[in-house]
C-alpha atoms as a PDB file:
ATOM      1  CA  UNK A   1      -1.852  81.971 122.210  1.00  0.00           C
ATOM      2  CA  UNK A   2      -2.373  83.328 118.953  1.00  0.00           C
ATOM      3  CA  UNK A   3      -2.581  87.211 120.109  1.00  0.00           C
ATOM      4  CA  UNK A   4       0.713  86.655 121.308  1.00  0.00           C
ATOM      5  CA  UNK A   5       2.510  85.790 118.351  1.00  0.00           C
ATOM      6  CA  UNK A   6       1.231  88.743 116.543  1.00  0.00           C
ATOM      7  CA  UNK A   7       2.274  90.794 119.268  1.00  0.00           C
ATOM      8  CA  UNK A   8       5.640  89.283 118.655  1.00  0.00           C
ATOM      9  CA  UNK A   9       5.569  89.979 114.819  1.00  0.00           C
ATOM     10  CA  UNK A  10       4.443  93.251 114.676  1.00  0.00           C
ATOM     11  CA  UNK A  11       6.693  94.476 116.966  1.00  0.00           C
ATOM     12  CA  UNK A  12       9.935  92.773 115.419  1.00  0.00           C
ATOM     13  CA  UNK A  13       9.153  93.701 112.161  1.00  0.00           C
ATOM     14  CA  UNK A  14      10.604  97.178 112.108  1.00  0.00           C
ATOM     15  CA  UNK A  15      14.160  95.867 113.349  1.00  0.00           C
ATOM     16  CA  UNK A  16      13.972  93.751 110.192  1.00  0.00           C
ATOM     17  CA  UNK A  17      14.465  96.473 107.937  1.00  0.00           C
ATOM     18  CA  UNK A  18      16.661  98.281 110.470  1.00  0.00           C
ATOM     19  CA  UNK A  19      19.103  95.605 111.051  1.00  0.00           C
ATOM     20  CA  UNK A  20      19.425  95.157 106.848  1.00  0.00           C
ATOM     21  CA  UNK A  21      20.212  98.285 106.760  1.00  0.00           C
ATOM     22  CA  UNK A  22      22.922  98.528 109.223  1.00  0.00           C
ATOM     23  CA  UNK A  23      24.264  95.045 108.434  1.00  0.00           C
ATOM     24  CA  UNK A  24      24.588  96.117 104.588  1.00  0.00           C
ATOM     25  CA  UNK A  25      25.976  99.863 105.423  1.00  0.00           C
ATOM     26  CA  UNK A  26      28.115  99.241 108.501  1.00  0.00           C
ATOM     27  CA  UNK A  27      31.224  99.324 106.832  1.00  0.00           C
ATOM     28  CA  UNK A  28      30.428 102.775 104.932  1.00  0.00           C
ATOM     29  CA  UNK A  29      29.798 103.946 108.594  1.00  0.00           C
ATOM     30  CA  UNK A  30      33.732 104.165 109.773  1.00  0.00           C
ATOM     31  CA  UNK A  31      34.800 104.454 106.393  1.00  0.00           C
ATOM     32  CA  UNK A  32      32.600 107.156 104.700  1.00  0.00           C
ATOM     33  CA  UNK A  33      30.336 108.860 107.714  1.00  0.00           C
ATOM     34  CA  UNK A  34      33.136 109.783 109.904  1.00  0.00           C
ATOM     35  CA  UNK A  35      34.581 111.765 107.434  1.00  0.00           C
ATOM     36  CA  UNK A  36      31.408 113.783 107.337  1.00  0.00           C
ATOM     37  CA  UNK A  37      31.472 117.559 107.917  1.00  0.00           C
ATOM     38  CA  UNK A  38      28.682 117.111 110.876  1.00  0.00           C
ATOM     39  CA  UNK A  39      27.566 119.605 113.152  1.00  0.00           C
ATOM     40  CA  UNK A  40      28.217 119.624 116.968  1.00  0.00           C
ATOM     41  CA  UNK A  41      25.373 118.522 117.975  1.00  0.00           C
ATOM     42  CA  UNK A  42      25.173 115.767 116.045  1.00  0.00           C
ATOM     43  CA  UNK A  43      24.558 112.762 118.594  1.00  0.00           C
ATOM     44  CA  UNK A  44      27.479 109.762 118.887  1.00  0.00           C
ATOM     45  CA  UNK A  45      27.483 106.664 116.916  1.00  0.00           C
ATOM     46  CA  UNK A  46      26.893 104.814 119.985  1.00  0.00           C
ATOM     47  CA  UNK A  47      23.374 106.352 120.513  1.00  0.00           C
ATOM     48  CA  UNK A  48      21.604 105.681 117.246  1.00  0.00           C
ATOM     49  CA  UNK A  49      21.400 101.565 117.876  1.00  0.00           C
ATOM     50  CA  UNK A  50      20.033 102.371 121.226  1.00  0.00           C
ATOM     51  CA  UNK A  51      17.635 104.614 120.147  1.00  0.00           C
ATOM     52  CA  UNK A  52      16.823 102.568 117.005  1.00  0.00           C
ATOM     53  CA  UNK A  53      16.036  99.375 118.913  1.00  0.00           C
ATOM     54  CA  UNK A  54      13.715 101.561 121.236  1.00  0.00           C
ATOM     55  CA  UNK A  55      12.346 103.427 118.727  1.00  0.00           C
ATOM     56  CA  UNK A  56      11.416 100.142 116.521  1.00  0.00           C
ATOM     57  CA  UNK A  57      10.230  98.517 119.224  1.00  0.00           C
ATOM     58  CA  UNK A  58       7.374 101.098 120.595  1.00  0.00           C
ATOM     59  CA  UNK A  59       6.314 101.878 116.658  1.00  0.00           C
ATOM     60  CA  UNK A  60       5.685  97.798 116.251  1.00  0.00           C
ATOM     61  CA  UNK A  61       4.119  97.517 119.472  1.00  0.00           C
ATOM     62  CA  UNK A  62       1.760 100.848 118.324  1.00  0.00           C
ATOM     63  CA  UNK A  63       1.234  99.328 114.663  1.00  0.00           C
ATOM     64  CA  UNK A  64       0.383  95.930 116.255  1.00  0.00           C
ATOM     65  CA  UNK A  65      -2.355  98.057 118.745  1.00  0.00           C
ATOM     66  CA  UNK A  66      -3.950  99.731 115.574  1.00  0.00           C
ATOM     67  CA  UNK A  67      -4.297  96.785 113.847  1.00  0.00           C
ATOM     68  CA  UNK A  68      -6.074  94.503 116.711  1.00  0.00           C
ATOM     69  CA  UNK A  69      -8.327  97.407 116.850  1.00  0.00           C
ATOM     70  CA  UNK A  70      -9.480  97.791 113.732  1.00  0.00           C
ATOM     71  CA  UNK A  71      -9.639  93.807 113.780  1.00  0.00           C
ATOM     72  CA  UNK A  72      -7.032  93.065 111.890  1.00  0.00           C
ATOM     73  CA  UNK A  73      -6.401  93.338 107.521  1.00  0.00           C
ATOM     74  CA  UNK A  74     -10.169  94.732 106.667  1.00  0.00           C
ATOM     75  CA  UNK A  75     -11.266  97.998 104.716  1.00  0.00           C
ATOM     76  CA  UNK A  76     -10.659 100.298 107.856  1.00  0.00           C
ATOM     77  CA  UNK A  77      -7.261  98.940 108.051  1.00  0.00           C
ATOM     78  CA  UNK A  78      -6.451 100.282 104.713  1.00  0.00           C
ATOM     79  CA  UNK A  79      -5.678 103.674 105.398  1.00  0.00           C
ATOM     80  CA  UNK A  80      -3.882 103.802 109.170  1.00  0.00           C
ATOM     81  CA  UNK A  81      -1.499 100.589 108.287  1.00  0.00           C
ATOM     82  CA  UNK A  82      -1.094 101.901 104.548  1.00  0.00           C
ATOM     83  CA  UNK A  83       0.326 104.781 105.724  1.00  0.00           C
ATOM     84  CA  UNK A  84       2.428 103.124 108.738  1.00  0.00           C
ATOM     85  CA  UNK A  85       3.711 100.478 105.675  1.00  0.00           C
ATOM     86  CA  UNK A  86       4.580 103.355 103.468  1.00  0.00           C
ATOM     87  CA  UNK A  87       6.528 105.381 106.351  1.00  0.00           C
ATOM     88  CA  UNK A  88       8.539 102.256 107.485  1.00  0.00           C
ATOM     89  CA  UNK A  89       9.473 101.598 103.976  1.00  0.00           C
ATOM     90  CA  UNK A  90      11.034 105.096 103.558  1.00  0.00           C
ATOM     91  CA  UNK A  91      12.542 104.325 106.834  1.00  0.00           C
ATOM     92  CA  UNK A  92      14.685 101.344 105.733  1.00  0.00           C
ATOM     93  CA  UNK A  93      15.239 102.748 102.888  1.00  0.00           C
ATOM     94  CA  UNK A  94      16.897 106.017 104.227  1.00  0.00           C
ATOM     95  CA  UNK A  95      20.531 103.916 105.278  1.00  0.00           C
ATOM     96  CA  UNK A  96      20.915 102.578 101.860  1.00  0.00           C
ATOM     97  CA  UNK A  97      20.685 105.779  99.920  1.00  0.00           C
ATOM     98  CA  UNK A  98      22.653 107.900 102.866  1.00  0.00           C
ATOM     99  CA  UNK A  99      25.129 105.418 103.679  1.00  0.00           C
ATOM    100  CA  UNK A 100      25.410 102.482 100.923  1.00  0.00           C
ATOM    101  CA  UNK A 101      24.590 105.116  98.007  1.00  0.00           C
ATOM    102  CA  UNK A 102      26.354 108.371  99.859  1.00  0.00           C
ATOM    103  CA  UNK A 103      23.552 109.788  97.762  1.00  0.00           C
ATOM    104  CA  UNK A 104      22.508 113.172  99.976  1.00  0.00           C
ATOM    105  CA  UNK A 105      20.077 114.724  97.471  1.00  0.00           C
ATOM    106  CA  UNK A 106      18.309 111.070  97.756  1.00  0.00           C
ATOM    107  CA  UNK A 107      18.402 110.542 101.156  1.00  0.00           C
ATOM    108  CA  UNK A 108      17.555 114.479 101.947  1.00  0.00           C
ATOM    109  CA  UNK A 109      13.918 113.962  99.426  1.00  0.00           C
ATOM    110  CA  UNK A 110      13.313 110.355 101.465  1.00  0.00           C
ATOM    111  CA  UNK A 111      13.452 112.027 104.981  1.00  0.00           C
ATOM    112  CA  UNK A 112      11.173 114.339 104.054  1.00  0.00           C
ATOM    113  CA  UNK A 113       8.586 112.502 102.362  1.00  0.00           C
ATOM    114  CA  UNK A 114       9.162 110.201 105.620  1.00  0.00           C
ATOM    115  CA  UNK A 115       8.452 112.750 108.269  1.00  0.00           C
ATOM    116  CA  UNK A 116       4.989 113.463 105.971  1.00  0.00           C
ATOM    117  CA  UNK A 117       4.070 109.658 106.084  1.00  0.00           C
ATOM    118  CA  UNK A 118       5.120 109.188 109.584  1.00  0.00           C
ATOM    119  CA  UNK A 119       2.947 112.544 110.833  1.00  0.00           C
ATOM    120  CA  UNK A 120      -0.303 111.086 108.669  1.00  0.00           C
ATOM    121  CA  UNK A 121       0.220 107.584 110.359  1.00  0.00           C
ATOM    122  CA  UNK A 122       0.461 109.385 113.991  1.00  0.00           C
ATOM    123  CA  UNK A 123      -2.981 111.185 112.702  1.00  0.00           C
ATOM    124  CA  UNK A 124      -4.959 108.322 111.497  1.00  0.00           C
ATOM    125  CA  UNK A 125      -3.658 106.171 114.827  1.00  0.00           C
ATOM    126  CA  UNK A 126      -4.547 108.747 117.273  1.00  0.00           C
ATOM    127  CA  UNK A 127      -8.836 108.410 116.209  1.00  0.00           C
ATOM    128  CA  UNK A 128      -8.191 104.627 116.591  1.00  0.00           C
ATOM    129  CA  UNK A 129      -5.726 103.878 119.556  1.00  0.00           C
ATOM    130  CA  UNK A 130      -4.151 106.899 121.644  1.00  0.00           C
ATOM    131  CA  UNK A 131      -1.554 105.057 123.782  1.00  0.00           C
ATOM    132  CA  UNK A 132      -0.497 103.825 119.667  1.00  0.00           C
ATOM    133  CA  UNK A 133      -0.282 107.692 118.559  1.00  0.00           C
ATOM    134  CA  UNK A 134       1.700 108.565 121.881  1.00  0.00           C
ATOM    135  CA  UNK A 135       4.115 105.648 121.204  1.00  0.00           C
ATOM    136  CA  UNK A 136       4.770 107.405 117.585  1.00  0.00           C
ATOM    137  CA  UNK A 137       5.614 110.705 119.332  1.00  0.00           C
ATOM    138  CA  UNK A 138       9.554 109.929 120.640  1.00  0.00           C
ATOM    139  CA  UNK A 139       9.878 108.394 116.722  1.00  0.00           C
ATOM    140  CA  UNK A 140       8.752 111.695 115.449  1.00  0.00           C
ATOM    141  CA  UNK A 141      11.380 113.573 118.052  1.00  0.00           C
ATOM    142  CA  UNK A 142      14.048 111.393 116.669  1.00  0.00           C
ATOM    143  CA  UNK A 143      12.873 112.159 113.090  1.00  0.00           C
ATOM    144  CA  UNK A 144      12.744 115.852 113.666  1.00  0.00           C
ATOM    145  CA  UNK A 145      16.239 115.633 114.859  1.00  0.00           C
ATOM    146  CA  UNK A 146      17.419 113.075 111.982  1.00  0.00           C
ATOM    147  CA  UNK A 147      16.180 115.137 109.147  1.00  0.00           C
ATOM    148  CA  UNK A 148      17.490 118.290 110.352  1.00  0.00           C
ATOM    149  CA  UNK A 149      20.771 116.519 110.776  1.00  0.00           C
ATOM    150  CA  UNK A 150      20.486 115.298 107.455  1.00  0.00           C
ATOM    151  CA  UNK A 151      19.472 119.031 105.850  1.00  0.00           C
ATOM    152  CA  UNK A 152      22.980 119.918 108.088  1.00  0.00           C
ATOM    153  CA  UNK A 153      25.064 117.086 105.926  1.00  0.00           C
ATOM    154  CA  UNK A 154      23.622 118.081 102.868  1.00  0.00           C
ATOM    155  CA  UNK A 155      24.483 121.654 103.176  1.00  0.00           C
ATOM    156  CA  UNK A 156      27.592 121.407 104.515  1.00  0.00           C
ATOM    157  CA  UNK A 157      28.694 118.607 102.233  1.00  0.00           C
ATOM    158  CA  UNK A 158      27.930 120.216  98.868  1.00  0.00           C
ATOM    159  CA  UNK A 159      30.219 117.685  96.693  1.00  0.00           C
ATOM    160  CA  UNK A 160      28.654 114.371  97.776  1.00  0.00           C
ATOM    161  CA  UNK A 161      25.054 115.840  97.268  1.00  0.00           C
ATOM    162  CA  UNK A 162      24.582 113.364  94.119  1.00  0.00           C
ATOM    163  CA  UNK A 163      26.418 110.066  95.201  1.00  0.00           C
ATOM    164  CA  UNK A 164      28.951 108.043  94.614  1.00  0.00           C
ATOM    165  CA  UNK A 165      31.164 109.108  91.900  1.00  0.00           C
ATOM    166  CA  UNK A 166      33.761 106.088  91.927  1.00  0.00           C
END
């Protein structure tokens, strides 16, 4: 009964911080992000909830994998769940410095630090659980795609590089 509820938590967790940070930006969305200079293929607002929620979902379900394997909070744990703690914090924090803070320069330096974290957690999972490191791959597409966007926004946005100004 037990194994269950972890299952539960681990997976949920990463909506927590996902779901803050839409709930706190969501108003900057229609009123700032829209105005955007974007590129073309930059996907509709409709698509990033959907692939949030799916993306949130298989990274819990991985992290929660990883960490019955090594047993739980020991030593080995350290490293692979340090790393997965570290990415998903950079991860909730990215909305807040994009969206609440319009801060580009910000948001630009925590995507990329992000996509390091998130590539050294898929590492240290794959020794320890493959079907876990495979479950990180479609959240390191999305990344790939999200950073470049957010290179795109930076560049092509050059006076709201440094944030708010009002």
């Amino acid at each position: 009964g037990r194994m269950w509820a972890y299952t539960v938590g681990f997976t949920v967790l990463p909506h927590v911080g996902g779901f803050l940070g839409w709930f706190l930006n969501r108003k900057e969305i229609p009123a700032w992000y829209e105005k955007l200079k974007k590129p073309s293929w930059c996907p509709s607002r409709r698509v990033f909830p959907v692939a949030w929620t799916m993306l949130y979902t298989g990274m819990g379900y991985a992290s929660y994998l990883v960490w019955n394997d090594l047993g739980g909070c020991g030593s080995k744990a350290i490293v692979p769940m340090g790393l997965y703690g570290a990415q998903l914090v950079l991860n909730w924090a990215w909305p807040p410095l994009f969206f609440g803070a319009h801060n580009l320069n910000m948001a630009l330096i925590d995507i990329l630090c992000l996509d390091g974290l998130a590539m050294g957690t898929l590492c240290s999972w794959y020794r320890i659980n493959r079907l876990a490191a495979l479950l990180l791959l479609p959240y390191l597409g999305w990344l790939a795609m999200a950073t470049c966007l957010t290179i795109r926004i930076w560049k092509d946005n050059p006076e709201l590089k440094a944030g708010k100004s009002d």
